[in-house]
N, C-alpha and C. Protein backbone atom coordinates (compact mmCIF):
# COMPACT_ATOMS: atom_id res chain seq x y z
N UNK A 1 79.50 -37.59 106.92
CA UNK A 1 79.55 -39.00 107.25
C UNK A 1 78.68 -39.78 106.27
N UNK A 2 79.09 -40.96 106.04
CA UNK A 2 78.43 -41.61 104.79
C UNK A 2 77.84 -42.93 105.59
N UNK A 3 76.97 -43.30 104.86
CA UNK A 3 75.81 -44.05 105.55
C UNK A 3 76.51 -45.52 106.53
N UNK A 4 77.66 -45.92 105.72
CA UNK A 4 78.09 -46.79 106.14
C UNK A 4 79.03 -46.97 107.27
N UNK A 5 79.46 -45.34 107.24
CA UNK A 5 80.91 -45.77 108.55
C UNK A 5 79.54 -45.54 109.68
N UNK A 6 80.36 -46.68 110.70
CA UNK A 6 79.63 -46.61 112.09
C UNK A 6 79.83 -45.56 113.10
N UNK A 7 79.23 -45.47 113.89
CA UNK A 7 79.53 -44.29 114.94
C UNK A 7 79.52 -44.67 116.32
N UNK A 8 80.20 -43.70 117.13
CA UNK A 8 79.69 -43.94 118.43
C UNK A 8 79.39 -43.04 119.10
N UNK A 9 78.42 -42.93 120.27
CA UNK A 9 77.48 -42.01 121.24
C UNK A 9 78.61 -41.84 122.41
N UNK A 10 79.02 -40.26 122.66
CA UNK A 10 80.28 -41.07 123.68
C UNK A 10 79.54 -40.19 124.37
N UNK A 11 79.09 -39.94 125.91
CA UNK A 11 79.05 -38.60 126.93
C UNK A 11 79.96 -38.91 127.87
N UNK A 12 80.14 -37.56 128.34
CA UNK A 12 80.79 -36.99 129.52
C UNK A 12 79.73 -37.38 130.98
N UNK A 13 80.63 -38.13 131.86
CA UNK A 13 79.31 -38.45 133.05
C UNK A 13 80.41 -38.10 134.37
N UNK A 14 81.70 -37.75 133.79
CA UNK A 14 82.39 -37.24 135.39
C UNK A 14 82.96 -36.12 135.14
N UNK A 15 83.39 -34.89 135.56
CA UNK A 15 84.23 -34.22 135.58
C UNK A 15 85.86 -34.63 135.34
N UNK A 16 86.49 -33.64 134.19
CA UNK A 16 87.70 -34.14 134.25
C UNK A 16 88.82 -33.57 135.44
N UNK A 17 87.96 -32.31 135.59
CA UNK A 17 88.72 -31.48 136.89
C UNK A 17 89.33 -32.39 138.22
N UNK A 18 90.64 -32.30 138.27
CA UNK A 18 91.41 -33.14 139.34
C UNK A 18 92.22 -34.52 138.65
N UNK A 19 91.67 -34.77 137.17
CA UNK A 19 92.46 -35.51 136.79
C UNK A 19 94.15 -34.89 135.59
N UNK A 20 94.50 -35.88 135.24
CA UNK A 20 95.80 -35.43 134.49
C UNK A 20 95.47 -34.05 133.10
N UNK A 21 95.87 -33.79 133.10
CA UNK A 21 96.03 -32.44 131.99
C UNK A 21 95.41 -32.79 130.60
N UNK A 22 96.38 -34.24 130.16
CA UNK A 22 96.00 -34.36 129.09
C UNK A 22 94.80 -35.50 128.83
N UNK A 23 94.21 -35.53 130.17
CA UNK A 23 92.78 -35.87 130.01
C UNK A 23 91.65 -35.02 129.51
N UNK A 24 92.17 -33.90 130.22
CA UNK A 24 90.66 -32.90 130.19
C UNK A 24 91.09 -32.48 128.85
N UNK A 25 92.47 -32.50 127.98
CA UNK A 25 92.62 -32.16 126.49
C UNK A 25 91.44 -33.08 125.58
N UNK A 26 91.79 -34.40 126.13
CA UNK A 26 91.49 -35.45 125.28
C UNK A 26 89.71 -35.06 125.22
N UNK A 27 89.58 -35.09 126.56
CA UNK A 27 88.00 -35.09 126.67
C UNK A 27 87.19 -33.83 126.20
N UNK A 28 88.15 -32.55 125.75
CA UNK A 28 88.02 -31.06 125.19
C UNK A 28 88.13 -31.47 123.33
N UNK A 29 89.06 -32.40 123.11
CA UNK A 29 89.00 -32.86 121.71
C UNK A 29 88.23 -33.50 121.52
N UNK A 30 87.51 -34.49 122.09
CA UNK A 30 85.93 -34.87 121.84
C UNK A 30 85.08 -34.01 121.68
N UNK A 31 85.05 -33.12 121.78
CA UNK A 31 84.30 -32.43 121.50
C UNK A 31 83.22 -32.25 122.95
N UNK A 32 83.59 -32.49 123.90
CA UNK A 32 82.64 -32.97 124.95
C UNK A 32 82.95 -31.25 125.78
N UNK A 33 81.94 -30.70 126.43
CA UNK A 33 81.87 -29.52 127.01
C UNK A 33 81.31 -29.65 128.83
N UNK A 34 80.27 -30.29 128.64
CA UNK A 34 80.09 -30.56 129.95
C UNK A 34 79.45 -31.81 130.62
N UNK A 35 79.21 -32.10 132.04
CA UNK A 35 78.65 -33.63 132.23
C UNK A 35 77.02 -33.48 131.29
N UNK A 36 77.44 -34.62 131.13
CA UNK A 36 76.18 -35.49 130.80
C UNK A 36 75.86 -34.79 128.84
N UNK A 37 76.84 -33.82 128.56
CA UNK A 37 76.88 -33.96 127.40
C UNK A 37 77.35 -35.10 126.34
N UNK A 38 76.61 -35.13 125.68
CA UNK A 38 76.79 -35.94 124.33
C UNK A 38 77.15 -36.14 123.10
N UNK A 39 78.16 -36.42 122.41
CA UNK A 39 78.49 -36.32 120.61
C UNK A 39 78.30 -37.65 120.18
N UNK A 40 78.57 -37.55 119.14
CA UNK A 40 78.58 -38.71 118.25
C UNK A 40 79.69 -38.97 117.02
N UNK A 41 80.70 -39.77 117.49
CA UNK A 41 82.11 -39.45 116.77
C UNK A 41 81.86 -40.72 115.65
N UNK A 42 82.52 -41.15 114.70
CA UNK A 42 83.32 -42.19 113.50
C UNK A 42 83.52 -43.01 114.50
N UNK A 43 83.66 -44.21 114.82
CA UNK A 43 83.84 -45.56 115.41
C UNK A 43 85.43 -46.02 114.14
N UNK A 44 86.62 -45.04 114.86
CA UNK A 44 87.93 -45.10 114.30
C UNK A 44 88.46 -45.71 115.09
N UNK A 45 89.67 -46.43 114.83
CA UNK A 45 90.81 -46.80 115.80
C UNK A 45 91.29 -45.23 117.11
N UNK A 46 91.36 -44.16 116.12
CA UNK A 46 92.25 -43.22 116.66
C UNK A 46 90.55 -42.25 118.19
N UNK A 47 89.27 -43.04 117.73
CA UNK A 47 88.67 -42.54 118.68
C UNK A 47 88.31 -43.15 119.50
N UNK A 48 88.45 -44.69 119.33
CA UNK A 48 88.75 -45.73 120.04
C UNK A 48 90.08 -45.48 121.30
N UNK A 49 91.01 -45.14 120.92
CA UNK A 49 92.01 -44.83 121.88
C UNK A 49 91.84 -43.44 122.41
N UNK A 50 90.79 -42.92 121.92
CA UNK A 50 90.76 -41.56 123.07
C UNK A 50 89.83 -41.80 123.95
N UNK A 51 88.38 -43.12 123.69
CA UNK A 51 88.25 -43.18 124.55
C UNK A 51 88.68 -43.74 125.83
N UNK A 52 89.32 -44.88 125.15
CA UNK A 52 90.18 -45.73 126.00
C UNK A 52 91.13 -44.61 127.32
N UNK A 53 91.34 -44.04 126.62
CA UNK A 53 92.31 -43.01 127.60
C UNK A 53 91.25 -41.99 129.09
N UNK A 54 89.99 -41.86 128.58
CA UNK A 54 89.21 -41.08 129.60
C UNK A 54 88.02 -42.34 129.72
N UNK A 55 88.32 -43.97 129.59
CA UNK A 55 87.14 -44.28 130.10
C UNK A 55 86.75 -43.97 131.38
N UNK A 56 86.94 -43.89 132.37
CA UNK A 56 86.86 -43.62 133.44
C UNK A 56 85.72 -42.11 133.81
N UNK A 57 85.59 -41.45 132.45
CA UNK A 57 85.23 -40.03 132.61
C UNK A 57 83.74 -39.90 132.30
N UNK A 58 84.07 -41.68 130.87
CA UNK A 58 82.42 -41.03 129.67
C UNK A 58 82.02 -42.58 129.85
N UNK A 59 80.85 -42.52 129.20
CA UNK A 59 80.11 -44.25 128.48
C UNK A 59 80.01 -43.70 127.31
N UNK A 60 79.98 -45.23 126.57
CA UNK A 60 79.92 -45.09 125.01
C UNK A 60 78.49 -45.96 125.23
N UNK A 61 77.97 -45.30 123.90
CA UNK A 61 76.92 -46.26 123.25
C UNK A 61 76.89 -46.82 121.77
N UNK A 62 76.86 -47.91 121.29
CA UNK A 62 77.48 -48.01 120.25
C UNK A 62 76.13 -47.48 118.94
């Protein structure tokens, strides 16, 4: 990552267990493993819409 692209802090704060399939994918392609874990992805369009898809699951921090 180069100094300039921005990022974002995304964690896991619910279980995806009980929701749709290709939630717990989405939230497994984050890279996210368990609650209250944390990454730090590129602030992309394409990770923008993954979070969009499990807000319900994580918080972002910008």
């Amino acid at each position: 990552m180069s100094k300039q692209q921005k990022t974002v802090k995304v964690t896991l704060v619910k279980s995806p267990i009980g929701f749709n399939k290709t939630q717990a994918k989405t939230v497994e392609g984050m890279g996210l493993r368990r609650i209250r874990h944390s990454v730090t992805l590129l602030d992309t369009p394409e990770t923008r819409g993954m979070i969009h898809k499990v807000r319900h699951l994580v918080t972002v921090a910008e």
